[in-house]
PDB file of N, CA and C in Angstrom:
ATOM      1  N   UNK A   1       6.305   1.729  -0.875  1.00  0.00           N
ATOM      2  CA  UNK A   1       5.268   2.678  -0.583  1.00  0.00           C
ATOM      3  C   UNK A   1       4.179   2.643  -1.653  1.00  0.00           C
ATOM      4  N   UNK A   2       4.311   2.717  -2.838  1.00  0.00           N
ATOM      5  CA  UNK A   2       3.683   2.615  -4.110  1.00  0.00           C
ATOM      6  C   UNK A   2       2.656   1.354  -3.511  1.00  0.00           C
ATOM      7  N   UNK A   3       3.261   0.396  -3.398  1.00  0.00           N
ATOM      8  CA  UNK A   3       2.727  -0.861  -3.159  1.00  0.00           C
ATOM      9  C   UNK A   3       1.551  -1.001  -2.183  1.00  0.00           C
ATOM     10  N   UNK A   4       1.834   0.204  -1.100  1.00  0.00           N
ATOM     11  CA  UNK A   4       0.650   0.050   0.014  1.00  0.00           C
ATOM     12  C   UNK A   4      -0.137   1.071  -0.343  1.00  0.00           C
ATOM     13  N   UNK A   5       0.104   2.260  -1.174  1.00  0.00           N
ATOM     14  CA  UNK A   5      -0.791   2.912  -1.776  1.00  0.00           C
ATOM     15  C   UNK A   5      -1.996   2.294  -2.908  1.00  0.00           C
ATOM     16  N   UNK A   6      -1.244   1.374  -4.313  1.00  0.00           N
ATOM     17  CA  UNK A   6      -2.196   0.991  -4.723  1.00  0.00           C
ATOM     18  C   UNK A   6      -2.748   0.021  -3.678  1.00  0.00           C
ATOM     19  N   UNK A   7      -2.744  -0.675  -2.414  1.00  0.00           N
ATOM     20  CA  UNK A   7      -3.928  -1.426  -1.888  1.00  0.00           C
ATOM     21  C   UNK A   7      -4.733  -0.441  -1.411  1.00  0.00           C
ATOM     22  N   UNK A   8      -4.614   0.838  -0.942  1.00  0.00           N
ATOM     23  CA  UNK A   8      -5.627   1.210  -0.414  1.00  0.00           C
ATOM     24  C   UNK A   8      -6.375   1.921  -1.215  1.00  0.00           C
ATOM     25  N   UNK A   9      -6.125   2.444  -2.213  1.00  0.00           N
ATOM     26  CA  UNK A   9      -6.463   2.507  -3.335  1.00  0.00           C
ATOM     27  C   UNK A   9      -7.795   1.977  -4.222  1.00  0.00           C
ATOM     28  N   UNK A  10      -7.612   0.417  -3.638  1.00  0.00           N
ATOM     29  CA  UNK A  10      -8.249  -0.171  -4.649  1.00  0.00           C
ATOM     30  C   UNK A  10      -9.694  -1.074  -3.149  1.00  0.00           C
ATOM     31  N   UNK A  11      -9.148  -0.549  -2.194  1.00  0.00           N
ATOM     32  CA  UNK A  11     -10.604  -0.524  -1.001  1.00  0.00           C
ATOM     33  C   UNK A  11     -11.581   0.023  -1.307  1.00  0.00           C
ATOM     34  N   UNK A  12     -11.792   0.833  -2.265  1.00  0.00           N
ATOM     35  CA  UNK A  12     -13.045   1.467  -2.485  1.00  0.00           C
ATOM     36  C   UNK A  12     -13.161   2.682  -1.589  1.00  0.00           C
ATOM     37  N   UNK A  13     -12.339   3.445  -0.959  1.00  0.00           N
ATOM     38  CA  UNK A  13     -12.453   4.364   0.333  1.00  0.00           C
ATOM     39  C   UNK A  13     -11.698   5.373  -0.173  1.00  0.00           C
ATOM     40  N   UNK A  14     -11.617   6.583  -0.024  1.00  0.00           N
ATOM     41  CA  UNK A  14     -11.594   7.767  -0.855  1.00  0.00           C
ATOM     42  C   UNK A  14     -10.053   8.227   0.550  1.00  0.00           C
ATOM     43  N   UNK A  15      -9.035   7.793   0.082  1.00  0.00           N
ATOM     44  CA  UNK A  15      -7.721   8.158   1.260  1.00  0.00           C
ATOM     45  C   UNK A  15      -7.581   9.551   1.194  1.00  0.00           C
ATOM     46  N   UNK A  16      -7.310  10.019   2.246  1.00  0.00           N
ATOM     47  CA  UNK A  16      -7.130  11.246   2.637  1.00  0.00           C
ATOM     48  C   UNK A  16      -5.916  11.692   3.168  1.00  0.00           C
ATOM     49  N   UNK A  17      -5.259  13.045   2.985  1.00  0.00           N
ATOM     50  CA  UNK A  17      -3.567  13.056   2.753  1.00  0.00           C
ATOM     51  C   UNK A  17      -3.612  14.661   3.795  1.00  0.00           C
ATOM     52  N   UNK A  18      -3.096  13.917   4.852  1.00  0.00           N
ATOM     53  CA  UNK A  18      -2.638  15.306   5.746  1.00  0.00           C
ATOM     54  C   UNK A  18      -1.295  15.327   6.160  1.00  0.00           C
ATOM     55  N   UNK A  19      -0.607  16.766   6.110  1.00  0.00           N
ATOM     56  CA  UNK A  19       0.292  16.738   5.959  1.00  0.00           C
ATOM     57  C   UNK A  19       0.602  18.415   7.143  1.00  0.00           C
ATOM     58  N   UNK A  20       2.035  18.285   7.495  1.00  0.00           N
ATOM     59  CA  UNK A  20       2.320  19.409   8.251  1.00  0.00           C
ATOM     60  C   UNK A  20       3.900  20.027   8.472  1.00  0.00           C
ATOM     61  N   UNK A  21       4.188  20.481   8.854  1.00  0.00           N
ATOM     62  CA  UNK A  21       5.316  20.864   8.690  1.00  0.00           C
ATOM     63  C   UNK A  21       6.487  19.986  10.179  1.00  0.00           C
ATOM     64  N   UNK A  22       7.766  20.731  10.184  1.00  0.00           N
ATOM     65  CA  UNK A  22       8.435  19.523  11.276  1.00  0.00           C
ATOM     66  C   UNK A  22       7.618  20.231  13.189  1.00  0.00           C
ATOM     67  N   UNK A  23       8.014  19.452  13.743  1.00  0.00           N
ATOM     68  CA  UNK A  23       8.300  19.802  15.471  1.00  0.00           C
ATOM     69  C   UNK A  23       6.354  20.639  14.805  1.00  0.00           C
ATOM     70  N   UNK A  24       5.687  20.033  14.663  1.00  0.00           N
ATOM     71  CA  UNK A  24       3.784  20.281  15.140  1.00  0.00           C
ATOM     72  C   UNK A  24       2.896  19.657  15.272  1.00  0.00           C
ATOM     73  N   UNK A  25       3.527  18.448  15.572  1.00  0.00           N
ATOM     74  CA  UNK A  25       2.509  17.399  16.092  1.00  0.00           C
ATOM     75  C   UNK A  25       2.508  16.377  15.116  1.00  0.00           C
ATOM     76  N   UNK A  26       2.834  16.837  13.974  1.00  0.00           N
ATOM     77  CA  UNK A  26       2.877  15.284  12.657  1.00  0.00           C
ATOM     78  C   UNK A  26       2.849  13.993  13.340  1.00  0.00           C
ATOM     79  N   UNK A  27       4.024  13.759  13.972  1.00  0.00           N
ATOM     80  CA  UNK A  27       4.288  12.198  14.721  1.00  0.00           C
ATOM     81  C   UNK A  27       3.350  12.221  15.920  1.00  0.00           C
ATOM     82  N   UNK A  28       2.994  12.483  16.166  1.00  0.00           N
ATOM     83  CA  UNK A  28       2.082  12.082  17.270  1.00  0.00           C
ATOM     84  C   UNK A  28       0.329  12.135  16.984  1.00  0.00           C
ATOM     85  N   UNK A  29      -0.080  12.848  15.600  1.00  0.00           N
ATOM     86  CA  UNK A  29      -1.259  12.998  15.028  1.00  0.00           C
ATOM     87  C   UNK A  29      -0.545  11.467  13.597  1.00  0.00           C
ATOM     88  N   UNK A  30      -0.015  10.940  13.330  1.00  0.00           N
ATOM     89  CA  UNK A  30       0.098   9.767  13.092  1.00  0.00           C
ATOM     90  C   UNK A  30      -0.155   8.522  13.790  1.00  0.00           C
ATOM     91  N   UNK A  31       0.758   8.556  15.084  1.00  0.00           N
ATOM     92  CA  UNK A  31       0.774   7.876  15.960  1.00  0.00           C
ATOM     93  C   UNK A  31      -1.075   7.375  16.417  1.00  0.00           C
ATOM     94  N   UNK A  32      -1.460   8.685  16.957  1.00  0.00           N
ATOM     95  CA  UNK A  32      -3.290   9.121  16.888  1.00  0.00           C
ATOM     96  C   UNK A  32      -4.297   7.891  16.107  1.00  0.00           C
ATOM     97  N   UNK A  33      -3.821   8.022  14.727  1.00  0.00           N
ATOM     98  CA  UNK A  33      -4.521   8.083  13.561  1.00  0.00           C
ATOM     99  C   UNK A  33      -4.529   6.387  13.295  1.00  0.00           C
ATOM    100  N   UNK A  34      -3.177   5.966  13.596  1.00  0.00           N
ATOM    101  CA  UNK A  34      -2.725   4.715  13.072  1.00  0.00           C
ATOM    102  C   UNK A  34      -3.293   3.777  14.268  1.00  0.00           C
ATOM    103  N   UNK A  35      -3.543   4.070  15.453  1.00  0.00           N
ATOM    104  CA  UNK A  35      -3.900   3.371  16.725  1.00  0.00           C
ATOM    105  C   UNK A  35      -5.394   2.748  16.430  1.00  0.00           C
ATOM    106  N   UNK A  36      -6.077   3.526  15.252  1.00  0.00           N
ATOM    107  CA  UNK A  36      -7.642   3.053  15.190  1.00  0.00           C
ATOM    108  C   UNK A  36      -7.451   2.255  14.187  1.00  0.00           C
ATOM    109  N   UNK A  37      -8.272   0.662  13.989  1.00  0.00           N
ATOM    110  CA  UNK A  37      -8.515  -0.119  13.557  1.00  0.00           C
ATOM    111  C   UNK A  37      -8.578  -0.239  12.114  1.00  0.00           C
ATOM    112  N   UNK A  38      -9.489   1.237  11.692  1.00  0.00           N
ATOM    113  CA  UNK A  38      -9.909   1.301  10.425  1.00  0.00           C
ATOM    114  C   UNK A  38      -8.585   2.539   9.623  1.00  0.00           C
ATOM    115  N   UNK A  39      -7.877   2.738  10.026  1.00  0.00           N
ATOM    116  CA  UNK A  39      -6.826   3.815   9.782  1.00  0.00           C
ATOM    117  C   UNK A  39      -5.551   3.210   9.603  1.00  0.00           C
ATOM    118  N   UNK A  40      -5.136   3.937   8.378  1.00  0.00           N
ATOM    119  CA  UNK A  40      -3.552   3.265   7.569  1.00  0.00           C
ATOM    120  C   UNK A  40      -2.864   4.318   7.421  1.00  0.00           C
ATOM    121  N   UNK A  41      -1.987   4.611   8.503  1.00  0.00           N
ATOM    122  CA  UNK A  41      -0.712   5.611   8.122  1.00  0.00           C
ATOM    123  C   UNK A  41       0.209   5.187   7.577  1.00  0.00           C
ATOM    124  N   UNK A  42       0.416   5.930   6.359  1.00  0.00           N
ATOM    125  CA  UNK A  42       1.955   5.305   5.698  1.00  0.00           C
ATOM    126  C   UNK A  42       2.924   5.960   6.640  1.00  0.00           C
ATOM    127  N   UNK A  43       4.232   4.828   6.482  1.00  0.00           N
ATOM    128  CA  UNK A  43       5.180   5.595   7.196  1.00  0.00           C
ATOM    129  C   UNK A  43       6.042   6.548   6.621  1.00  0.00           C
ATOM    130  N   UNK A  44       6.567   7.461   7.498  1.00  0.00           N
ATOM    131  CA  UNK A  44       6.999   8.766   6.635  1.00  0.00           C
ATOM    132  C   UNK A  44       9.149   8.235   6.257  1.00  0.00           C
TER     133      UNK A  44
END
């Protein structure tokens, strides 16, 4: 994990960290997020 953090890290792009609690949509607002081209969900 460390490992895919410092790459994105070092893109020049300011990562952004959302987070939620269980059973509210988390996995499926991942799922969402990770489907677009320019978007890197780490996996949980």
């Amino acid at each position: 994990m460390w490992k895919q953090l410092r790459q994105i890290f070092t893109m020049n792009q300011t990562p952004i960290l959302i987070g939620g609690c269980g059973r509210t949509g988390t996995s499926l607002m991942t799922a969402i997020l990770d489907a677009h081209p320019d978007i890197y969900c780490i996996p949980a």
